[in-house]
C-alpha atoms as a PDB file:
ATOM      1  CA  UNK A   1      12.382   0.221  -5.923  1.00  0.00           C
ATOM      2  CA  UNK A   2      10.510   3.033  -4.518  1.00  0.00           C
ATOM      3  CA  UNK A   3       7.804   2.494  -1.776  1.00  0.00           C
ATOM      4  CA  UNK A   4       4.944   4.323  -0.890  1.00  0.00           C
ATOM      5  CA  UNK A   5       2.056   3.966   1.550  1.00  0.00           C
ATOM      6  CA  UNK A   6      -1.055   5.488   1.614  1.00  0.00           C
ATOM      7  CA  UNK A   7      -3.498   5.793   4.267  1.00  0.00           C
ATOM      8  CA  UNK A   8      -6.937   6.668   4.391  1.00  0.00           C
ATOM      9  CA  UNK A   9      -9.156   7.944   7.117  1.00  0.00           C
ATOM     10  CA  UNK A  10     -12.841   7.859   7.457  1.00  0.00           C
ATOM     11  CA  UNK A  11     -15.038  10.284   9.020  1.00  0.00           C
ATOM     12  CA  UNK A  12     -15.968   8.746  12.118  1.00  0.00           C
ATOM     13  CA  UNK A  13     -12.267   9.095  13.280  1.00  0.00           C
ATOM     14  CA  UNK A  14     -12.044  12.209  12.621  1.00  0.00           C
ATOM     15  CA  UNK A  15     -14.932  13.106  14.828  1.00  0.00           C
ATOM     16  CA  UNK A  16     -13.193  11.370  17.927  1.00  0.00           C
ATOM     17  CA  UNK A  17     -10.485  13.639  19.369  1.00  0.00           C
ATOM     18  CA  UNK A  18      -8.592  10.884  20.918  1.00  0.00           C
ATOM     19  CA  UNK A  19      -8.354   8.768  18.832  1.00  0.00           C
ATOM     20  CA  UNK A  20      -7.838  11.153  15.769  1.00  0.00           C
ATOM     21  CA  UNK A  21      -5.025  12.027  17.892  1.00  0.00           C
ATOM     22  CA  UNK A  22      -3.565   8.651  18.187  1.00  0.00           C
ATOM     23  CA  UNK A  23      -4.154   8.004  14.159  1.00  0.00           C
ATOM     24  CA  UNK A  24      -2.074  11.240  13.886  1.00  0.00           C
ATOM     25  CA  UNK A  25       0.696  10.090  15.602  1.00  0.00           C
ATOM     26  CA  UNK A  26       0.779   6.638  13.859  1.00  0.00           C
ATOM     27  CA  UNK A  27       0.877   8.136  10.333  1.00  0.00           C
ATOM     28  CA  UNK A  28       3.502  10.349  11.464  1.00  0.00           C
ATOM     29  CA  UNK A  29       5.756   7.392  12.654  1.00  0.00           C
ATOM     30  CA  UNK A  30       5.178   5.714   9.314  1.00  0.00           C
ATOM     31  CA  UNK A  31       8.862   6.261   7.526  1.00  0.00           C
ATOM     32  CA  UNK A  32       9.382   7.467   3.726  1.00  0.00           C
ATOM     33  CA  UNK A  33       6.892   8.270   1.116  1.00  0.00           C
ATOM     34  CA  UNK A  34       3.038   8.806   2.310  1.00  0.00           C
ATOM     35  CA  UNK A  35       0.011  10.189   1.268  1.00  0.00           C
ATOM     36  CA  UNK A  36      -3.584  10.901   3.771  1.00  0.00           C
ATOM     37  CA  UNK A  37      -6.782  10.538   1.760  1.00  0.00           C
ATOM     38  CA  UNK A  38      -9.452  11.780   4.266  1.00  0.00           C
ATOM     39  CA  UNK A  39     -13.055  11.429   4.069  1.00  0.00           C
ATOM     40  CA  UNK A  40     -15.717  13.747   5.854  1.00  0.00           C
ATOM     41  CA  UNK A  41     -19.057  12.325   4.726  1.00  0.00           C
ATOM     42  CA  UNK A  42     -20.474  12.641   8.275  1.00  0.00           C
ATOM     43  CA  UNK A  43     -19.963  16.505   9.088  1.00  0.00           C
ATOM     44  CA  UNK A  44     -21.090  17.159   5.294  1.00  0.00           C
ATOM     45  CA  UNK A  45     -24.202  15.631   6.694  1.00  0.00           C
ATOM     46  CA  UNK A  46     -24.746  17.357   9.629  1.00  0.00           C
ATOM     47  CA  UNK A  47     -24.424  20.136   8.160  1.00  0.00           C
ATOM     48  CA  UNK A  48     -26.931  19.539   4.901  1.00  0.00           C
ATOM     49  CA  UNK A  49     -28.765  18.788   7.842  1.00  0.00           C
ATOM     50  CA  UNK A  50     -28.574  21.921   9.335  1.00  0.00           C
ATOM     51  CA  UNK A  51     -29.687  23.835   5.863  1.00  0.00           C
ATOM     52  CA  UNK A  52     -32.719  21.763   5.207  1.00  0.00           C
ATOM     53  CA  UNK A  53     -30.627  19.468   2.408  1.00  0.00           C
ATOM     54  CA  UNK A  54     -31.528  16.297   1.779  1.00  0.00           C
ATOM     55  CA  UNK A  55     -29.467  13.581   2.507  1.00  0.00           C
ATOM     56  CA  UNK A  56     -28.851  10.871   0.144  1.00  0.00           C
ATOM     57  CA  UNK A  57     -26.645   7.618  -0.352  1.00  0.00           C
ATOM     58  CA  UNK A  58     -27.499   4.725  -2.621  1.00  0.00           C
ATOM     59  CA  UNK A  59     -25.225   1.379  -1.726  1.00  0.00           C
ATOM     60  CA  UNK A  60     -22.990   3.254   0.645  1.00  0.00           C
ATOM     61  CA  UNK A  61     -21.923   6.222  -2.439  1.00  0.00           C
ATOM     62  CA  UNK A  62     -23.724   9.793  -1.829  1.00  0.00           C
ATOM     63  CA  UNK A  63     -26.378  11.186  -4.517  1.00  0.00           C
ATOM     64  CA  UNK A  64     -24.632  14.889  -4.862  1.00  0.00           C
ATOM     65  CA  UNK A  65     -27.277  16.997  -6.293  1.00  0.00           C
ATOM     66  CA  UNK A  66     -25.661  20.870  -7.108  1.00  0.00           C
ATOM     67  CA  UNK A  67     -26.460  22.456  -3.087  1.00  0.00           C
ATOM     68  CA  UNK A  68     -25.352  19.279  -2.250  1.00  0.00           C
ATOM     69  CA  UNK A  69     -22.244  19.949  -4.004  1.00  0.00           C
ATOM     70  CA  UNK A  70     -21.276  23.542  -3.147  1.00  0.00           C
ATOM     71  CA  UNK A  71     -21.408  22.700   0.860  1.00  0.00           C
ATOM     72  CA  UNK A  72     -19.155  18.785   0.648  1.00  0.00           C
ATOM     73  CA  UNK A  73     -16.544  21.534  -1.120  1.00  0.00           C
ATOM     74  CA  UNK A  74     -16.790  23.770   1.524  1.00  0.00           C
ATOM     75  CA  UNK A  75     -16.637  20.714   4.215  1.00  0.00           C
ATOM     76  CA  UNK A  76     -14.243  18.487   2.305  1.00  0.00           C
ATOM     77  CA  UNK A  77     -11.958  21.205   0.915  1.00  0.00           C
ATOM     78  CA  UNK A  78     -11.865  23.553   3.935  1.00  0.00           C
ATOM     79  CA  UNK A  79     -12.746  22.802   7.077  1.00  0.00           C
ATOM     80  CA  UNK A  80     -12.069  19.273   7.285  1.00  0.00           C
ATOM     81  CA  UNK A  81      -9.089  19.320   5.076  1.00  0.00           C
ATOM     82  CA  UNK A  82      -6.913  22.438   6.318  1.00  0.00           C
ATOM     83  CA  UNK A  83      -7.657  20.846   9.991  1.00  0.00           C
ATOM     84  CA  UNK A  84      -6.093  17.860   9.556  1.00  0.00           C
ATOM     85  CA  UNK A  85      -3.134  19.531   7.383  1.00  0.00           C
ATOM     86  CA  UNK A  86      -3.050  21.674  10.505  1.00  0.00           C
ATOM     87  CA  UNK A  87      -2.901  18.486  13.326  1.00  0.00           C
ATOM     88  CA  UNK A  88      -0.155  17.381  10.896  1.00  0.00           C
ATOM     89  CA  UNK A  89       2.309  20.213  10.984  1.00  0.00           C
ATOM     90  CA  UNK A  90       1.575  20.793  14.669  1.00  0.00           C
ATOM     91  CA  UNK A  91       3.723  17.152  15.157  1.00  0.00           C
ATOM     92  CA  UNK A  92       6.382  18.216  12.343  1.00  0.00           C
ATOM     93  CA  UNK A  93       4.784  16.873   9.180  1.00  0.00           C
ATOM     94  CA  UNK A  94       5.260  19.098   6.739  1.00  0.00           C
ATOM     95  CA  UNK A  95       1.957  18.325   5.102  1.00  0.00           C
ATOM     96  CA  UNK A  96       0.117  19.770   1.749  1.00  0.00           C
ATOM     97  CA  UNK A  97      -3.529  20.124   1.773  1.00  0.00           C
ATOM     98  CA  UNK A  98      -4.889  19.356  -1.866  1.00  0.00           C
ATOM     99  CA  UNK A  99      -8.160  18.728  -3.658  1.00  0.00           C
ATOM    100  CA  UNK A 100      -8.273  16.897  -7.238  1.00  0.00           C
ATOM    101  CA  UNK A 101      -8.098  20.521  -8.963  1.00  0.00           C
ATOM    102  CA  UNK A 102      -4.843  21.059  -7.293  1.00  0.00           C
ATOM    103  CA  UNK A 103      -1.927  20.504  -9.723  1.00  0.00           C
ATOM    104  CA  UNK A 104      -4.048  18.689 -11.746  1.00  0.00           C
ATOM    105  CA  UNK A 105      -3.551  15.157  -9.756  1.00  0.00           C
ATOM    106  CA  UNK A 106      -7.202  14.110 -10.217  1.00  0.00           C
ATOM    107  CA  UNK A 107      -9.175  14.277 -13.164  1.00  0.00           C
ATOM    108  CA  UNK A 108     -12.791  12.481 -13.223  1.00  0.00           C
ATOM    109  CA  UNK A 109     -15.708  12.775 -15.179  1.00  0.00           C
ATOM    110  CA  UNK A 110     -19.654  13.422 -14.400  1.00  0.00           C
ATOM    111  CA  UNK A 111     -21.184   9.965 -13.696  1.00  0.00           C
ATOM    112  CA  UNK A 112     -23.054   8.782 -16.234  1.00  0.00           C
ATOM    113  CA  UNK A 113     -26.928   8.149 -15.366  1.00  0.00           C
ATOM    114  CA  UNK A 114     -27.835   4.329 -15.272  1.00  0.00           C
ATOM    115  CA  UNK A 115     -30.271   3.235 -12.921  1.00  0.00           C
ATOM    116  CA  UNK A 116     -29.580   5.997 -10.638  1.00  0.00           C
ATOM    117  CA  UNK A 117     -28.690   9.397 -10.879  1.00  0.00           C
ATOM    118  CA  UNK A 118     -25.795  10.042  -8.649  1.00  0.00           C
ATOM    119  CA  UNK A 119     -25.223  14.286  -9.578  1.00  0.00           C
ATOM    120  CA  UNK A 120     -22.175  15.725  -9.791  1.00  0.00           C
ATOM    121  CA  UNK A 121     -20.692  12.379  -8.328  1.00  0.00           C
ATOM    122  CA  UNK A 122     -17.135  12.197  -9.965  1.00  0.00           C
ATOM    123  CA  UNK A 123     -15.480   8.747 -11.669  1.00  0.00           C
ATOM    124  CA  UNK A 124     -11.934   9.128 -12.071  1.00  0.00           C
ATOM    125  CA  UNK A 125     -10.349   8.814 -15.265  1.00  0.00           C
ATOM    126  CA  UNK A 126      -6.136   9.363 -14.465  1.00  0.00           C
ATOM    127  CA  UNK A 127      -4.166  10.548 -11.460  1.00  0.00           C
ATOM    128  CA  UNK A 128      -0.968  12.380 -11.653  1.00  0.00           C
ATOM    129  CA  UNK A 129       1.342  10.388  -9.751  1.00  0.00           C
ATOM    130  CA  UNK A 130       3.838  12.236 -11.480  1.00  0.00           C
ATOM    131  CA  UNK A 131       3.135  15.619  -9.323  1.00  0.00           C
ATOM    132  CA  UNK A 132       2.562  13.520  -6.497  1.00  0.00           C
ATOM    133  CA  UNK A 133       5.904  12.035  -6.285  1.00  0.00           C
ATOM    134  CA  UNK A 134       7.612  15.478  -6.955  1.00  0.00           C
ATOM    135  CA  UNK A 135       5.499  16.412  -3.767  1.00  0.00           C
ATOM    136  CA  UNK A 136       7.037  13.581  -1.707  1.00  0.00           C
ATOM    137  CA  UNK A 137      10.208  14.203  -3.316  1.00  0.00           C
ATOM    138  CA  UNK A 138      10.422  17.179  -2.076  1.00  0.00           C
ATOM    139  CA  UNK A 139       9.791  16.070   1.667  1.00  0.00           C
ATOM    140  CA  UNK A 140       6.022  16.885   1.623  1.00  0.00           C
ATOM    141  CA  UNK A 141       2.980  15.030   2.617  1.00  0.00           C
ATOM    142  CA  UNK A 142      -0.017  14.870   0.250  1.00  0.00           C
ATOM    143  CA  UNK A 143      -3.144  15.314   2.145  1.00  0.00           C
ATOM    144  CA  UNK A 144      -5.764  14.539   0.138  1.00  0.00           C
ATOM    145  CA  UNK A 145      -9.886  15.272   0.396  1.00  0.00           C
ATOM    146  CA  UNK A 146     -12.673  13.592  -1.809  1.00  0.00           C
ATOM    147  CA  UNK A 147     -12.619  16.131  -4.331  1.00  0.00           C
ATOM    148  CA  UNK A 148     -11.751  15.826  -8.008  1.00  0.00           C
ATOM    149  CA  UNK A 149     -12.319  18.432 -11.308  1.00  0.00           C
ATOM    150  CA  UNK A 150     -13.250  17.651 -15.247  1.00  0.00           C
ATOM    151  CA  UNK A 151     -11.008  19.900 -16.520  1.00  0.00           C
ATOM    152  CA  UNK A 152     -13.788  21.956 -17.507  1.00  0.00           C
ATOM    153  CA  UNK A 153     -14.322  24.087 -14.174  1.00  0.00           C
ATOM    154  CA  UNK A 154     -16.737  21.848 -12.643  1.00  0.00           C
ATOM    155  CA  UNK A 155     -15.807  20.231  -9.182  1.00  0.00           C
ATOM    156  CA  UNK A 156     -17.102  16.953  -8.785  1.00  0.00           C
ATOM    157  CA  UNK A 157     -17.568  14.460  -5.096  1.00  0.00           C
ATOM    158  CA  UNK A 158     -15.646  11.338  -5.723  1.00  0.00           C
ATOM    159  CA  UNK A 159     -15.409   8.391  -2.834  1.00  0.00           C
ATOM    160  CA  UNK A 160     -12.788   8.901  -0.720  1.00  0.00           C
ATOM    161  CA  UNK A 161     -12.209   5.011  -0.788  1.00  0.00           C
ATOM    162  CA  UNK A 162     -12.126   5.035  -4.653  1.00  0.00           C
ATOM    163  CA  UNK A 163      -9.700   8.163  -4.525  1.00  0.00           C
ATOM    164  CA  UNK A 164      -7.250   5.772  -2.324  1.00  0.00           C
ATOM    165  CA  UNK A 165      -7.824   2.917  -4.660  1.00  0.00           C
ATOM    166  CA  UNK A 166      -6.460   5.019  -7.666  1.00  0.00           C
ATOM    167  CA  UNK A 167      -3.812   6.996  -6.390  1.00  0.00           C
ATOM    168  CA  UNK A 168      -2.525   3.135  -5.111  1.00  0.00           C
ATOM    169  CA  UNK A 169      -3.022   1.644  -8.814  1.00  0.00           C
ATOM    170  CA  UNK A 170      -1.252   4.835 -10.274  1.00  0.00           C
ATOM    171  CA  UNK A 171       2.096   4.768  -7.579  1.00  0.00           C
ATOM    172  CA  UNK A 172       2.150   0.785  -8.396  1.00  0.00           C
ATOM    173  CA  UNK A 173       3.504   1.835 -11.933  1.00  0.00           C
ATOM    174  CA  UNK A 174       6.565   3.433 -10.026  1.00  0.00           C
ATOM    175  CA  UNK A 175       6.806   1.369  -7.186  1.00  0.00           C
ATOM    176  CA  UNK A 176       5.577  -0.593  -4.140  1.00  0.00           C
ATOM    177  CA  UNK A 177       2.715   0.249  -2.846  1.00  0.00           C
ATOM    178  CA  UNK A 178       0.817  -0.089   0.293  1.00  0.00           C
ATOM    179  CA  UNK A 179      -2.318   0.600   0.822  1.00  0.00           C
ATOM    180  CA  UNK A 180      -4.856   1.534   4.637  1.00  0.00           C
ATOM    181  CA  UNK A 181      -8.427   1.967   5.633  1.00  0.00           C
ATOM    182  CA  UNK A 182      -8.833   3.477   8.708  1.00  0.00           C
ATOM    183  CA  UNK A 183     -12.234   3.631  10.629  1.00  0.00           C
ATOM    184  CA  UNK A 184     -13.956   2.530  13.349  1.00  0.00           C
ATOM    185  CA  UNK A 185     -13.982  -1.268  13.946  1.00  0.00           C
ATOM    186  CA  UNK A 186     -10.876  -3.655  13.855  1.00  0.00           C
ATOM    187  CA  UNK A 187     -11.834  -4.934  10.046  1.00  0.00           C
ATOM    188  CA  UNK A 188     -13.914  -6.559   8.169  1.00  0.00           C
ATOM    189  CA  UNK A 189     -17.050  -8.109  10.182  1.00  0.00           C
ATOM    190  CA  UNK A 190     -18.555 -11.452   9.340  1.00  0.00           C
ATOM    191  CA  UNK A 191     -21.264 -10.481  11.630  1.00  0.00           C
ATOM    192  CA  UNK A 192     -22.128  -7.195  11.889  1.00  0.00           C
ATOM    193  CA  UNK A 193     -23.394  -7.311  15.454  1.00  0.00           C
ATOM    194  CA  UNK A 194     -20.396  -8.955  16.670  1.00  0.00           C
ATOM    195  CA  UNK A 195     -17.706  -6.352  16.593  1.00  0.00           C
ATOM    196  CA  UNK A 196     -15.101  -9.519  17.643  1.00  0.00           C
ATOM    197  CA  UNK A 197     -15.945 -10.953  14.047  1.00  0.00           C
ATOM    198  CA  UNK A 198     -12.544  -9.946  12.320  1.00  0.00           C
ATOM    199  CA  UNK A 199     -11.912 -11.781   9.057  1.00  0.00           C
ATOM    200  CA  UNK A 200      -7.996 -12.093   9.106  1.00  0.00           C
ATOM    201  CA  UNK A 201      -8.201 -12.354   5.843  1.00  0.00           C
ATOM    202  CA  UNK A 202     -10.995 -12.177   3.125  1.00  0.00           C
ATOM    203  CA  UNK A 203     -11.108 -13.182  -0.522  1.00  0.00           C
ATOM    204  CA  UNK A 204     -13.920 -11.191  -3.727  1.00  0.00           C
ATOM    205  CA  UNK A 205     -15.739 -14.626  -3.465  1.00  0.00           C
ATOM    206  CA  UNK A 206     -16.513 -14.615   0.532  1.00  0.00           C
ATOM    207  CA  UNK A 207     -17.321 -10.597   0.142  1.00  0.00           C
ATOM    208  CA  UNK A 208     -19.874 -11.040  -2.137  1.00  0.00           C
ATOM    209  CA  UNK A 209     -21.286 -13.936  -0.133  1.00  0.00           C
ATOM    210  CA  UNK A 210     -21.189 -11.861   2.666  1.00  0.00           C
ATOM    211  CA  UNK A 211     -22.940  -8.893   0.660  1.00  0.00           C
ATOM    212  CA  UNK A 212     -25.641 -11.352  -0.777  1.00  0.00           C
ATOM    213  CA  UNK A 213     -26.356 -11.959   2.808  1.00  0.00           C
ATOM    214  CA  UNK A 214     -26.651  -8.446   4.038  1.00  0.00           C
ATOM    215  CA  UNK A 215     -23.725  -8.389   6.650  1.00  0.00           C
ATOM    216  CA  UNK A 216     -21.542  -6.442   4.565  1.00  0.00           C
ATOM    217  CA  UNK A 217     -23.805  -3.461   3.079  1.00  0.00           C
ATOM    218  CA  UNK A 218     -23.945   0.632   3.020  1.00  0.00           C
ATOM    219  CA  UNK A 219     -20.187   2.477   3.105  1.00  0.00           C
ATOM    220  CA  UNK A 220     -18.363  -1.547   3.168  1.00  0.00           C
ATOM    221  CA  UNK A 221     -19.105  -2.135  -0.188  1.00  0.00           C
ATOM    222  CA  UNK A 222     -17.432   0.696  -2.154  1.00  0.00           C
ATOM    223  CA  UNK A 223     -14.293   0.068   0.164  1.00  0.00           C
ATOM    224  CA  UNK A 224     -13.973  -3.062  -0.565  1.00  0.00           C
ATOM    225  CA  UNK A 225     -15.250  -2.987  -4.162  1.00  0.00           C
ATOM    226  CA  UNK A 226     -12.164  -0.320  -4.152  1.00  0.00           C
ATOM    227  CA  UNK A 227      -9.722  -2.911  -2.393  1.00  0.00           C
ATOM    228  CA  UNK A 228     -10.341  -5.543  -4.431  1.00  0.00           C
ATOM    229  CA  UNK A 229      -9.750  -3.372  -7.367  1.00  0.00           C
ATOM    230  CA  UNK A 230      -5.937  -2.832  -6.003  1.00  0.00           C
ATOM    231  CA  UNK A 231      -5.240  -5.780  -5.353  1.00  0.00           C
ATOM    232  CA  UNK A 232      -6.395  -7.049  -9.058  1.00  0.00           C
ATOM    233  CA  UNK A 233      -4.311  -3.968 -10.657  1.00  0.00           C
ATOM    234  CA  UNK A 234      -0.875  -4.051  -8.815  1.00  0.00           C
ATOM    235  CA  UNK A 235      -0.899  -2.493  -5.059  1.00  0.00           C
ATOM    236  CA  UNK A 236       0.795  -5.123  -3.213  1.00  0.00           C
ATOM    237  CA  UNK A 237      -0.754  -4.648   0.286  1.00  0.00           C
ATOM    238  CA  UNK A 238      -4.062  -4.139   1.170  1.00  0.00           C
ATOM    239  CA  UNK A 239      -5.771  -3.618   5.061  1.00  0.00           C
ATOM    240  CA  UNK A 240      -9.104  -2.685   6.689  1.00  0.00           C
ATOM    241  CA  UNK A 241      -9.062  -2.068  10.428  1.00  0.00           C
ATOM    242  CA  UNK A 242      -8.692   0.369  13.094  1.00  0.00           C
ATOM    243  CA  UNK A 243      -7.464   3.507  13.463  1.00  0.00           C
ATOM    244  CA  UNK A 244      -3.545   2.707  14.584  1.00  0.00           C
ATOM    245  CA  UNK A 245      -3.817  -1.087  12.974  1.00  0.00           C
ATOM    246  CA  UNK A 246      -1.164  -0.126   9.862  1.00  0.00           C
ATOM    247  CA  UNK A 247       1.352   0.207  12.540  1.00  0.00           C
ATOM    248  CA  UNK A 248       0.274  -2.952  14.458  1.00  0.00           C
ATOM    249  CA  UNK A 249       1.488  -6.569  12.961  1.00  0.00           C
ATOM    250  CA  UNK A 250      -1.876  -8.086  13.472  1.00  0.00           C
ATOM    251  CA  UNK A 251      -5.654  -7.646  14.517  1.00  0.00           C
ATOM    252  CA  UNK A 252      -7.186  -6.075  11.279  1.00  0.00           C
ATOM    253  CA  UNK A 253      -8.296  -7.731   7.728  1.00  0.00           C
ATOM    254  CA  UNK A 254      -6.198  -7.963   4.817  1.00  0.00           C
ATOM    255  CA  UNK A 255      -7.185  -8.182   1.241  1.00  0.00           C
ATOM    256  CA  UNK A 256      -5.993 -11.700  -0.271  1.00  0.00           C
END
């Protein structure tokens, strides 16, 4: 049976050089079939900053209005993603830089407006694992940003934690699949303010306890609304922690 692991790294690491650089490494070590999701959601936001563009998030998912749009493509697509594809190769990965548009791997639709009116926020409706395993077939390394396309021209800003959720669920049709989030803090936190607080291990029923009580909130909730979703549709493996912890036997959360 085939295997395949994919990893995804948040924002804040990619703002820290050293450990970035120690991330880097890890994935490289990691034998076989892998994919990088990145994210970036903190240097599109310094730079909407910058331009006088409102910020906004509702439950930890951004509100992409259409200026909004154009510069997380510029951020997501360019400079973040062609930097990391370039770390990559500088170690011998022979990585592929790709957005949702690219070979057609990630089709999504416009959000439909409920209570809130997320933009030109994209929900996925099929990945190609197809093209994606002729990619790693063929010895390269899918690097992947939060990007995704309608098939009608129109780019659209999809979660980077969701993107990692569905690329899992798709490989699990043609194999075993393993799935990472990377960021800042060993895993899961039962208390917020205690960075110590690792759940080993943590169950829907005691994260939405934890939600209802406001120590899991903002950019936790659509990763582990995503993880959950995994788990429930086939990915065998699921972990939250630091930035080297899918190399590491212990010392991060897993999703049970």
């Amino acid at each position: 049976m085939s295997q395949y692991r994919i990893v995804k790294v948040g924002g804040d690491l990619l703002e820290k050089e050293a450990q970035f650089k120690e991330f880097i490494h890890a994935f490289s070590s990691i034998e076989g079939n892998k994919i990088l999701v990145h994210g970036g959601g903190k240097e599109a936001s310094r730079l909407l900053d910058a331009l006088n563009i409102p910020v906004k998030y509702h439950e930890g998912r951004r509100i992409t209005d259409a200026k909004t749009m154009e510069i997380v493509t510029m951020v997501y697509g360019g400079l973040i993603n062609k930097n990391v594809v370039a770390k990559l190769q500088a170690i011998g990965v022979s990585a592929i830089g790709m957005a949702g548009c690219d070979g057609n791997i990630i089709n999504a639709h416009k959000r439909i407006v409920d209570k809130i009116d997320y933009g030109y926020a994209g929900d996925i409706d099929y990945v190609n694992s197809n093209t994606l395993i002729k990619l790693m077939d063929a010895g390269l390394v899918p690097v992947i940003c939060p990007l995704t396309h309608d098939g009608h021209g129109q780019l659209l800003n999809t979660n980077a934690d969701t993107i990692t959720s569905e690329i899992g669920i798709s490989l699990a049709h043609k194999g075993q699949v393993k799935l990472h989030y990377c960021f800042g803090i060993n895993g899961v936190l039962r208390d917020f303010n205690d960075k110590e607080s690792v759940i080993e291990g943590i169950d829907e029923l005691t994260f939405q306890k934890l939600r209802s009580e406001g120590n899991i909130s903002a950019g936790m909730i659509p990763k582990l609304t995503n993880a959950f979703s995994a788990i429930k549709s086939g990915v065998s493996h699921v972990t939250i922690g630091n930035h080297t912890h899918f190399i590491q036997p212990s010392g991060y959360t897993q999703i049970l």
